[in-house]
Protein backbone atom coordinates (compact mmCIF):
# COMPACT_ATOMS: atom_id res chain seq x y z
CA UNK A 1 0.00 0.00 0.00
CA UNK A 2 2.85 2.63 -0.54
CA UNK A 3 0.59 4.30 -3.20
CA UNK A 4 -2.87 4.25 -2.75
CA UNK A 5 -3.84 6.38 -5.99
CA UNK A 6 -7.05 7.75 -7.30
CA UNK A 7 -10.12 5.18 -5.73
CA UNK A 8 -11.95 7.25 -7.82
CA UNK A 9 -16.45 6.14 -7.77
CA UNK A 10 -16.09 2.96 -9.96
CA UNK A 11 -19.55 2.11 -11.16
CA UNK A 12 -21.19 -1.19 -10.43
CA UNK A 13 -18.81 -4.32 -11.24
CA UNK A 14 -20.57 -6.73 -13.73
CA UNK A 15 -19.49 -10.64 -13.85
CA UNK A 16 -17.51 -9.73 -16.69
CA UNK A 17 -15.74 -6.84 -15.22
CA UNK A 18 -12.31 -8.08 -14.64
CA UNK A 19 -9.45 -8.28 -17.55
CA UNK A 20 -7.46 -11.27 -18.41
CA UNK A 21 -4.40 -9.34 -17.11
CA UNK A 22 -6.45 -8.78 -13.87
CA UNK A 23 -8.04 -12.30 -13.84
CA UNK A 24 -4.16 -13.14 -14.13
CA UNK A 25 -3.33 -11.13 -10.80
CA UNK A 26 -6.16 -12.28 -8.87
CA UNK A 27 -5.53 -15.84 -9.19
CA UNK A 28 -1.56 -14.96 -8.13
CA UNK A 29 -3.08 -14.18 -5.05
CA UNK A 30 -4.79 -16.96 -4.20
CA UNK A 31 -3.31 -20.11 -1.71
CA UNK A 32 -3.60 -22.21 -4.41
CA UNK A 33 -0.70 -20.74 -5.77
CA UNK A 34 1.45 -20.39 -2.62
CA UNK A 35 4.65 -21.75 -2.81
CA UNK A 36 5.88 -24.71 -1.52
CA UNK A 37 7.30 -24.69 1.99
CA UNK A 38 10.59 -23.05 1.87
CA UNK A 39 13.36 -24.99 2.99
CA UNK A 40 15.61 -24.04 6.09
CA UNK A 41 18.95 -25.07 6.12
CA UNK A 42 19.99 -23.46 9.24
CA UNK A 43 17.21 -25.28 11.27
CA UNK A 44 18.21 -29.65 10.23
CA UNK A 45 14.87 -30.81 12.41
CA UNK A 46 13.06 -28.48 11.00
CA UNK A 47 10.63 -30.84 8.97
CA UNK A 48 11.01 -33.30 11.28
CA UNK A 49 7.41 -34.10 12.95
CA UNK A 50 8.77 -35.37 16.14
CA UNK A 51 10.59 -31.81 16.56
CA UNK A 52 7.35 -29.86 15.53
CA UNK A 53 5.22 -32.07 17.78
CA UNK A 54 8.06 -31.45 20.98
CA UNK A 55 7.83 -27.34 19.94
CA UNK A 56 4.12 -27.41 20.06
CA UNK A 57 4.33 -28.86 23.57
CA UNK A 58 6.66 -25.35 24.09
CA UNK A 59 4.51 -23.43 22.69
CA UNK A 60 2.00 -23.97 25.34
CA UNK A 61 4.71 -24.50 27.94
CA UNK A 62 4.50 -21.28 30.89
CA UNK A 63 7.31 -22.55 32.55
CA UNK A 64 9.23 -21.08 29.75
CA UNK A 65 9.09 -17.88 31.19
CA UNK A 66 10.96 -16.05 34.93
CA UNK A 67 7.66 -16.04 36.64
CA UNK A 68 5.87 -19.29 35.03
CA UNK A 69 2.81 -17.59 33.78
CA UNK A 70 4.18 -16.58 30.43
CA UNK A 71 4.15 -19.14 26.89
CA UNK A 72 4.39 -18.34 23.87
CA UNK A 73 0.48 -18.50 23.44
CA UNK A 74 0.10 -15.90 26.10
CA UNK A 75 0.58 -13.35 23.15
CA UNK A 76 0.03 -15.70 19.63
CA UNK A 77 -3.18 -16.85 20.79
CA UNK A 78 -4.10 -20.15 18.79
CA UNK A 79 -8.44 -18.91 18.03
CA UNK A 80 -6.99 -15.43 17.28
CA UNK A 81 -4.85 -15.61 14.13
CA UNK A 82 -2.18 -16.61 16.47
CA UNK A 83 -1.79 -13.19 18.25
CA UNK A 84 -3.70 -11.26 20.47
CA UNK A 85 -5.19 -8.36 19.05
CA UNK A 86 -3.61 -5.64 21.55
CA UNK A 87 -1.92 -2.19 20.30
CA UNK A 88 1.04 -3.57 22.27
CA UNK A 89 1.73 -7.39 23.14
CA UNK A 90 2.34 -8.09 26.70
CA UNK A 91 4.25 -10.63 28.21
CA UNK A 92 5.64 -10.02 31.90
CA UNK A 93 5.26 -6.43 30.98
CA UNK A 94 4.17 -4.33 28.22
CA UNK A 95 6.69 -4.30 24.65
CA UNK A 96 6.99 -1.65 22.38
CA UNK A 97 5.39 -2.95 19.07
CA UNK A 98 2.37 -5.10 18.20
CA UNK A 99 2.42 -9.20 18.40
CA UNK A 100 2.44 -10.17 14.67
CA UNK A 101 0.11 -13.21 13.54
CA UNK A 102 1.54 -16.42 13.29
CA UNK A 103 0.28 -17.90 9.96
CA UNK A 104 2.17 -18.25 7.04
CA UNK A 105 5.27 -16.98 9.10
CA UNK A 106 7.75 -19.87 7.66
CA UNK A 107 7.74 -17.73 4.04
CA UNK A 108 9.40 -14.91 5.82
CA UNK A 109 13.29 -14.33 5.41
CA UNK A 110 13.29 -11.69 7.78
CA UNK A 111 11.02 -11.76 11.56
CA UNK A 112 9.75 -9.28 13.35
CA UNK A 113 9.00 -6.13 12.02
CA UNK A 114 12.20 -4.66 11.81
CA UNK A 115 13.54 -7.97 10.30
CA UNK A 116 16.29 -8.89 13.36
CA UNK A 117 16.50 -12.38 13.35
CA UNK A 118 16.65 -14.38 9.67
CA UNK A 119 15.36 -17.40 10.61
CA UNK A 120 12.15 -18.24 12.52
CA UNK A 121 14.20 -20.51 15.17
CA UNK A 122 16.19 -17.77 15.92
CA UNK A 123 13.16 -15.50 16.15
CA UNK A 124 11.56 -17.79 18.68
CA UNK A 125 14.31 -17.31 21.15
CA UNK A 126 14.32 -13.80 20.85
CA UNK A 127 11.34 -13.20 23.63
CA UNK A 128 12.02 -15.83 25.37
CA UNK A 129 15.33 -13.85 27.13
CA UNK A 130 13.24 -9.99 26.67
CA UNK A 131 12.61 -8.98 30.01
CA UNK A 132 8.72 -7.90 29.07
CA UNK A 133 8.45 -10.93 27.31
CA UNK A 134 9.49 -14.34 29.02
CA UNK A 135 11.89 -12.86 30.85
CA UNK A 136 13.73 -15.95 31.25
CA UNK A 137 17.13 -16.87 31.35
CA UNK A 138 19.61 -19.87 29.19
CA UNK A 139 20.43 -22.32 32.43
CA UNK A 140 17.13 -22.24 33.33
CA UNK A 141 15.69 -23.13 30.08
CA UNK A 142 18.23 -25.86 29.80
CA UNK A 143 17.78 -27.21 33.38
CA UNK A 144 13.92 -27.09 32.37
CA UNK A 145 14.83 -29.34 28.96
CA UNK A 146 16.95 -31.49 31.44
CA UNK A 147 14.08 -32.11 34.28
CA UNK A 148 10.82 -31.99 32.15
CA UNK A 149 11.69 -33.00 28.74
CA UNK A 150 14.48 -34.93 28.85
CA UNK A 151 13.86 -38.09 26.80
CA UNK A 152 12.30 -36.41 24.02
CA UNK A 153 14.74 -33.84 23.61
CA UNK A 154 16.91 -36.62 23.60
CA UNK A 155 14.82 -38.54 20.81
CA UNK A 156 15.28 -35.56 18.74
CA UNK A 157 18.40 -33.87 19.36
CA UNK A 158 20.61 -36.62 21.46
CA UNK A 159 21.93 -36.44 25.22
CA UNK A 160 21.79 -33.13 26.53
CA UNK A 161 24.64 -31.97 27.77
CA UNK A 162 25.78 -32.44 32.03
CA UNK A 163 23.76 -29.94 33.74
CA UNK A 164 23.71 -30.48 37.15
CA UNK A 165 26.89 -28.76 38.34
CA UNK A 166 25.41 -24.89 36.36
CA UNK A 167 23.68 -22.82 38.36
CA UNK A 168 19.60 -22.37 38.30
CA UNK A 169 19.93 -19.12 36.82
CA UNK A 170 22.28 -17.40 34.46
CA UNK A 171 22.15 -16.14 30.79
CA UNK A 172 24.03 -13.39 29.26
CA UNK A 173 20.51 -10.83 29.31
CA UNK A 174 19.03 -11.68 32.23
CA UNK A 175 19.36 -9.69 35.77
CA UNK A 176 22.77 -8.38 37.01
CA UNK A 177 23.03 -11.15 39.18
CA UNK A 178 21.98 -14.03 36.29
CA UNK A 179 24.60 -11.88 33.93
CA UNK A 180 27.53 -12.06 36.47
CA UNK A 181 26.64 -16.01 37.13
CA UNK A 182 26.70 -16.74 33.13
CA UNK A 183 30.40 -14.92 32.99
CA UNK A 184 31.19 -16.82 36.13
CA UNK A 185 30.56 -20.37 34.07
CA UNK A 186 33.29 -22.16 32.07
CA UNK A 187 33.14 -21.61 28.35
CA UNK A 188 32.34 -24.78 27.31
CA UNK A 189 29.74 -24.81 29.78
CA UNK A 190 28.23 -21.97 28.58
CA UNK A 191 28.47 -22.93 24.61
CA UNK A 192 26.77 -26.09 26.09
CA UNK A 193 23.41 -24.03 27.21
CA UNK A 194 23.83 -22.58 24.02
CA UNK A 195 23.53 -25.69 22.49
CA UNK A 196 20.23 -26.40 24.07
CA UNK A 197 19.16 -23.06 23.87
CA UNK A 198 19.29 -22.97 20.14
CA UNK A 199 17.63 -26.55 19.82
CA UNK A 200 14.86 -25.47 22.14
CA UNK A 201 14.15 -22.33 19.09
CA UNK A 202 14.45 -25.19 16.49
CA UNK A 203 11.72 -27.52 18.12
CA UNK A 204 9.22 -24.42 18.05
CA UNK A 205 10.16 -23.56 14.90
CA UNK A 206 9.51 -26.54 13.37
CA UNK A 207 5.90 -26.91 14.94
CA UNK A 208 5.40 -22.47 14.08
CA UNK A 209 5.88 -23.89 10.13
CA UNK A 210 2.95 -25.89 10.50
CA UNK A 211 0.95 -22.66 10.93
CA UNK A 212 -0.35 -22.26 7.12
CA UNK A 213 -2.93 -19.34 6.22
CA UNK A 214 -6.55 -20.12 6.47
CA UNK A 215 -8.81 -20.52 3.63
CA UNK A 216 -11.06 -16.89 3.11
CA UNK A 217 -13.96 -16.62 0.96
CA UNK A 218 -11.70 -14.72 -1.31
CA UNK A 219 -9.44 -17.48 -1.81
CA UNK A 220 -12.90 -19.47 -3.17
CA UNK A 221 -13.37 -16.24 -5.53
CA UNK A 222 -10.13 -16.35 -6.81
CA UNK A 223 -9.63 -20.13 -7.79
CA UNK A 224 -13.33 -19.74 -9.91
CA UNK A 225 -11.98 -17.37 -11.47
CA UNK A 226 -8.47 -19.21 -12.20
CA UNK A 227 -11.06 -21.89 -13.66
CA UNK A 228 -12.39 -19.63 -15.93
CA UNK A 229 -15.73 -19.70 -13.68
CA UNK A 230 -17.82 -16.96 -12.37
CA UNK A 231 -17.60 -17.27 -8.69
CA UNK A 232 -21.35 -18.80 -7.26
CA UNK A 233 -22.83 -19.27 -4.12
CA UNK A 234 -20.00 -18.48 -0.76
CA UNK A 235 -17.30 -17.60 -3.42
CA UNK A 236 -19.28 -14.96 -4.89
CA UNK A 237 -18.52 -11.00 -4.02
CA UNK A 238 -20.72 -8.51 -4.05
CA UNK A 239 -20.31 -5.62 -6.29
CA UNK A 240 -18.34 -3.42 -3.55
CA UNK A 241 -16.50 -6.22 -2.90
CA UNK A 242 -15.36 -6.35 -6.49
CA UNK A 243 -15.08 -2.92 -6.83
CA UNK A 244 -12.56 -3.15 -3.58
CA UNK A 245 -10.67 -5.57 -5.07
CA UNK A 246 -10.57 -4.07 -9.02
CA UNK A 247 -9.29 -0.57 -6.71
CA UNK A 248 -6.78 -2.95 -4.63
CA UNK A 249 -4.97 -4.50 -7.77
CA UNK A 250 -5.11 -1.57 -9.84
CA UNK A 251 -5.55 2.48 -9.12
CA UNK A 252 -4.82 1.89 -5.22
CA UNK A 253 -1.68 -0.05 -5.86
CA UNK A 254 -2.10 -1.31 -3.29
CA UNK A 255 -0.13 -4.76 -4.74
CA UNK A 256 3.09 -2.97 -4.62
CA UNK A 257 4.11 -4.24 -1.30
CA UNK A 258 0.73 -6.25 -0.78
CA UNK A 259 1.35 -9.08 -3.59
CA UNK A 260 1.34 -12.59 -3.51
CA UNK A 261 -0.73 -15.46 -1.82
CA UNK A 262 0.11 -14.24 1.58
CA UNK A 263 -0.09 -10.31 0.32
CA UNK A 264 3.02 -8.79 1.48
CA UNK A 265 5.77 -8.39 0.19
CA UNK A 266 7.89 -9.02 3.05
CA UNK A 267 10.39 -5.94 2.46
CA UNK A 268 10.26 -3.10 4.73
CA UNK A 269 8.60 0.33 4.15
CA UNK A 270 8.66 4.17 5.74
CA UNK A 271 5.00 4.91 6.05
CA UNK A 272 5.04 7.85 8.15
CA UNK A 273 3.50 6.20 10.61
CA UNK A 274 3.66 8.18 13.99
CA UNK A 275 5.94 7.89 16.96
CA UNK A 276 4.50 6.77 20.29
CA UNK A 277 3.86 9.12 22.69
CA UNK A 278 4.92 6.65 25.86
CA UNK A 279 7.29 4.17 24.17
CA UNK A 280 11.17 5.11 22.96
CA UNK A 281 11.87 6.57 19.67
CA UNK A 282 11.50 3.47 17.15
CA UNK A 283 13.95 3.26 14.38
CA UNK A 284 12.25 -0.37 12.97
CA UNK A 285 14.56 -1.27 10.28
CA UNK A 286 17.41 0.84 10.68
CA UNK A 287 18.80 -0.01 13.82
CA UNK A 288 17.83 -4.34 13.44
CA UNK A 289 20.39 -5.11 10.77
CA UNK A 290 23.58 -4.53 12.73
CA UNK A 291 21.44 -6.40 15.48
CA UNK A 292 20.95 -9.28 13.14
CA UNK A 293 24.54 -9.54 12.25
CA UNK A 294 25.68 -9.35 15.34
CA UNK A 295 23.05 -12.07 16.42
CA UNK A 296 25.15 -15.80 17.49
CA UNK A 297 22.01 -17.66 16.06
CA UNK A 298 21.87 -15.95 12.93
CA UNK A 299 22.11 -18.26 9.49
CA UNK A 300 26.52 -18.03 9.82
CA UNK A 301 26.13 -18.72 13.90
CA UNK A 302 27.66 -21.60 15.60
CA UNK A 303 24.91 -23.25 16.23
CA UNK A 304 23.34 -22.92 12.48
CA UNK A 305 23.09 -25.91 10.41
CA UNK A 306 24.05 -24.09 7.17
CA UNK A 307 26.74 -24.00 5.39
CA UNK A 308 28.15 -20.27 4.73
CA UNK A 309 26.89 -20.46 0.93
CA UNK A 310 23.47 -21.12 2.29
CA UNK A 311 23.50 -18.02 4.33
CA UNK A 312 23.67 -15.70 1.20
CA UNK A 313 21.19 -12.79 2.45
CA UNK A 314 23.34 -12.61 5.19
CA UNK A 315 27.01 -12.69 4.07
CA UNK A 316 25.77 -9.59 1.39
CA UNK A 317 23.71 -7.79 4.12
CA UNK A 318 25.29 -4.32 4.74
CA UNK A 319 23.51 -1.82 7.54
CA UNK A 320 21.81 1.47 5.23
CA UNK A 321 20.55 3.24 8.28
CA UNK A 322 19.59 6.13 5.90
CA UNK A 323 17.26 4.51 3.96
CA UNK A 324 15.60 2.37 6.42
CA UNK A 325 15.04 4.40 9.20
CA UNK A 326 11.34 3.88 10.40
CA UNK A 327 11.07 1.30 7.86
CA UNK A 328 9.15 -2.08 8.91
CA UNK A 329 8.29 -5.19 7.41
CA UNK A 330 5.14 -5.11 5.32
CA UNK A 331 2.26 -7.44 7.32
CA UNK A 332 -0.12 -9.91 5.56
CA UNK A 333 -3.11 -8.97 4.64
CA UNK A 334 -5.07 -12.17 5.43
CA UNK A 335 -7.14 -11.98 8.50
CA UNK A 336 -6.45 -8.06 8.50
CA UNK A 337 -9.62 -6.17 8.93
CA UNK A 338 -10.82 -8.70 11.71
CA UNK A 339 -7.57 -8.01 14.20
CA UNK A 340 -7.19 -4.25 14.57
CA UNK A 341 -5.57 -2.14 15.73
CA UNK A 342 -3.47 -1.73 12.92
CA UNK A 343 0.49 -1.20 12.13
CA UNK A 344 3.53 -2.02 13.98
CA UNK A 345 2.80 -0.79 17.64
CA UNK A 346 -1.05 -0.55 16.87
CA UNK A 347 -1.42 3.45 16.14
CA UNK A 348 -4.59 2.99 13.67
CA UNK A 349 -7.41 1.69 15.03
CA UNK A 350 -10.11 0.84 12.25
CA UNK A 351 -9.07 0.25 8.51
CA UNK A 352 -11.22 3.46 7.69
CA UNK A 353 -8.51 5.25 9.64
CA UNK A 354 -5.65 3.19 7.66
CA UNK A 355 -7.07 4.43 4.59
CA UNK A 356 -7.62 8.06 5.83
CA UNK A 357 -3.69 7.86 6.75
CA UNK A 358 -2.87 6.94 3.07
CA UNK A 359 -5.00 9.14 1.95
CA UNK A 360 -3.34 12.00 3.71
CA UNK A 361 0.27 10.65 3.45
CA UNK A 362 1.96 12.18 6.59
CA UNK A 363 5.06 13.42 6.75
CA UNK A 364 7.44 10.69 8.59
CA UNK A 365 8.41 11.25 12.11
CA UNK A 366 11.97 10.29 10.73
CA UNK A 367 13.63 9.30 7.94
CA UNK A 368 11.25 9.43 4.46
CA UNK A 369 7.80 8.14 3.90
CA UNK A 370 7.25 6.23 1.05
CA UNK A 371 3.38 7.35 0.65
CA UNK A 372 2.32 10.06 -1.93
CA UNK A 373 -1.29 11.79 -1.87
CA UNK A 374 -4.43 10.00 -2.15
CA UNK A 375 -7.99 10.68 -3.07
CA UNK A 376 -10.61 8.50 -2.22
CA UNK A 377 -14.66 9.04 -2.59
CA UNK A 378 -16.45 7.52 0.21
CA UNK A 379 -17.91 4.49 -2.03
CA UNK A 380 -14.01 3.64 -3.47
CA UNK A 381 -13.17 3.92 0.99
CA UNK A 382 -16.34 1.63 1.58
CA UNK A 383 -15.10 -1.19 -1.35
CA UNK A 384 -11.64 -1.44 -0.28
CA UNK A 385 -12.64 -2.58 3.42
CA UNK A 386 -15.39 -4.58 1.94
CA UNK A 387 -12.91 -6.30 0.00
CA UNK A 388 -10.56 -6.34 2.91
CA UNK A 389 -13.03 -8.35 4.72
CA UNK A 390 -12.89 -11.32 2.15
CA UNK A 391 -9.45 -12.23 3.63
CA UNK A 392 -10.76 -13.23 6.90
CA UNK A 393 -10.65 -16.61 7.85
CA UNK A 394 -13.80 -18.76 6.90
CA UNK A 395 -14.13 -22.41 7.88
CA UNK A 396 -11.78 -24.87 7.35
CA UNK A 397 -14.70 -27.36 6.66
CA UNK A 398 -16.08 -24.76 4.32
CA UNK A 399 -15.82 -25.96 0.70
């Protein structure tokens, strides 16, 4: 949506309204023709169904977290897209920026939505050491493996390493005291934890791939018309509906960062989308790739199963602060318009107010925006969200 141009009053869509270029674009977006699973070579167990089946146990697992009441569920909530629909997910305490949904999340190359982790193992450990997240530490993650899981980790990932002699609580971002204890520890030791750290990411990773996008009513419109069908019964729009989409793939441009079965993108955009008032100053993209580089899990880590020629976004990644300040990762469109608030730290609240935002095109709080001027006539405002709404989940039993 860097552009959304014109939605100038389209008259009433017939069944024949839509061009074989556009007929073309619109069955592009459908999950029919979603990729296959991308592979990850950094992440060996990461197809393997006993490792997804031991990371969905962690998913739901509390006692991944300082004070036991947080999993990773707490925020990507499994009846709600997989996230939580808060301006700002909270964890222990309140974070800075928005809980992203969950589906579809194994396409990504970059997480998060300034892109600081490239790989979704890596990702998953992330929160799991943030203070207002987890707020947990390595040892007792591993001593957790060790007491509750030991035999399947085992089964999937061999002996875990001796334990006994760490302490209970250390990690190298946990409290001053948990900080000093993880310098205290030998080395090896600590390159141990690491060990089982990093498998611990791997094992929810390979469960978060299972998360595929749900069918919508507009994927049902959209493989009709790949058939050469007009779209009957549930797969049939309305005509604001296809006037929203006819805008969405053509004057709103909206496809520009929107595109695809999963409709993003996943680059990363200036919007001029405002600064919190009560949060610090955000950079998003600007600031995450020296973070990623810097990251001992990323693709050229230790603890990566890839070998260096695998990692090639990586070994060519060069920080451009300049150009990416405020910048952040483009979010699916599927399931949008029923999970507001909207962007990265939840700022919008209603897709009306999305569309009023591109419409006026702010000026950035840093860096440049992206967006030029819009105009949009209330019935062109009306057929974009009623398009919108075709992305929402339907039922999976649904034909």
């Amino acid at each position: 949506m860097l552009a959304l141009l014109a939605g100038l009053l389209l008259p009433a869509c017939a069944p024949d309204d839509f061009s074989t270029d556009e007929k073309k674009i619109i069955r592009s977006l459908s999950l029919a023709e979603l990729a296959p699973l991308p592979a990850d070579p950094s992440n060996r167990h990461a197809d393997d169904p006993p490792a997804a089946a031991f990371g969905a146990s962690l998913f739901f697992d509390r006692r991944l977290s300082g004070d036991g009441q947080v999993s990773c569920a707490t925020c990507h909530k499994i009846d709600r897209q997989f996230q939580d629909d808060l301006p700002r997910g909270v964890g222990v305490a309140q974070t800075d920026r928005r809980t992203m949904p969950l589906a579809g999340v194994a396409w990504s190359l970059f997480l998060f939505w300034d892109g600081r982790r490239d790989s979704l193992w890596a990702q998953a450990l992330t929160p799991l050491e943030d203070p207002r997240e987890h707020a947990g530490n390595r040892t007792a993650f591993a001593h957790h493996m060790a007491a509750t899981y030991g035999e399947r980790y085992r089964r999937v990932f061999g002996p875990l390493p001796p334990l006994s002699h760490l302490p209970a609580d250390a990690g190298p971002k946990g409290t001053p005291a948990e900080r000093a204890a993880w310098r205290a520890m030998a080395a090896a030791d600590r390159k141990a934890v690491d060990g089982v750290f990093a498998n611990l990411g791997k094992a929810l990773a390979a469960f978060e791939r299972s998360i595929r996008p749900p069918r919508t009513r507009f994927d049902r419109f959209a493989e009709a018309i790949g058939r050469g069908e007009e779209p009957k019964g549930e797969a049939a729009f309305t005509a604001l509906e296809r006037e929203g989409l006819k805008l969405f793939i053509g004057k709103a441009n909206c496809l520009e960062c929107h595109n695809g079965p999963r409709f993003t993108d996943d680059h990363f955009h200036n919007t001029g989308v405002p600064q919190l008032e009560d949060a610090p100053v955000d950079r998003g993209r600007a600031r995450a790739v020296a973070e990623l580089l810097a990251d001992p899990f990323n693709c050229l880590g230790a603890f990566s199963d890839a070998p260096a020629a695998a990692c090639t976004a990586l070994r060519f990644m060069r920080p451009d602060e300049a150009s990416m300040e405020r910048a952040y990762k483009t979010p699916s469109l599927r399931g949008a318009a029923g999970r507001p608030p909207y962007m990265h730290a939840g700022q919008i609240p209603t897709l009306d107010d999305v569309i009023d935002h591109y419409s006026r095109a702010p000026q950035a709080p840093a860096g440049t925006s992206e967006l030029r001027g819009v105009v949009f006539t209330e019935r062109g405002r009306k057929a974009l969200v009623a398009f919108l709404k075709t992305l929402d989940p339907v039922d999976s039993s649904d034909p």
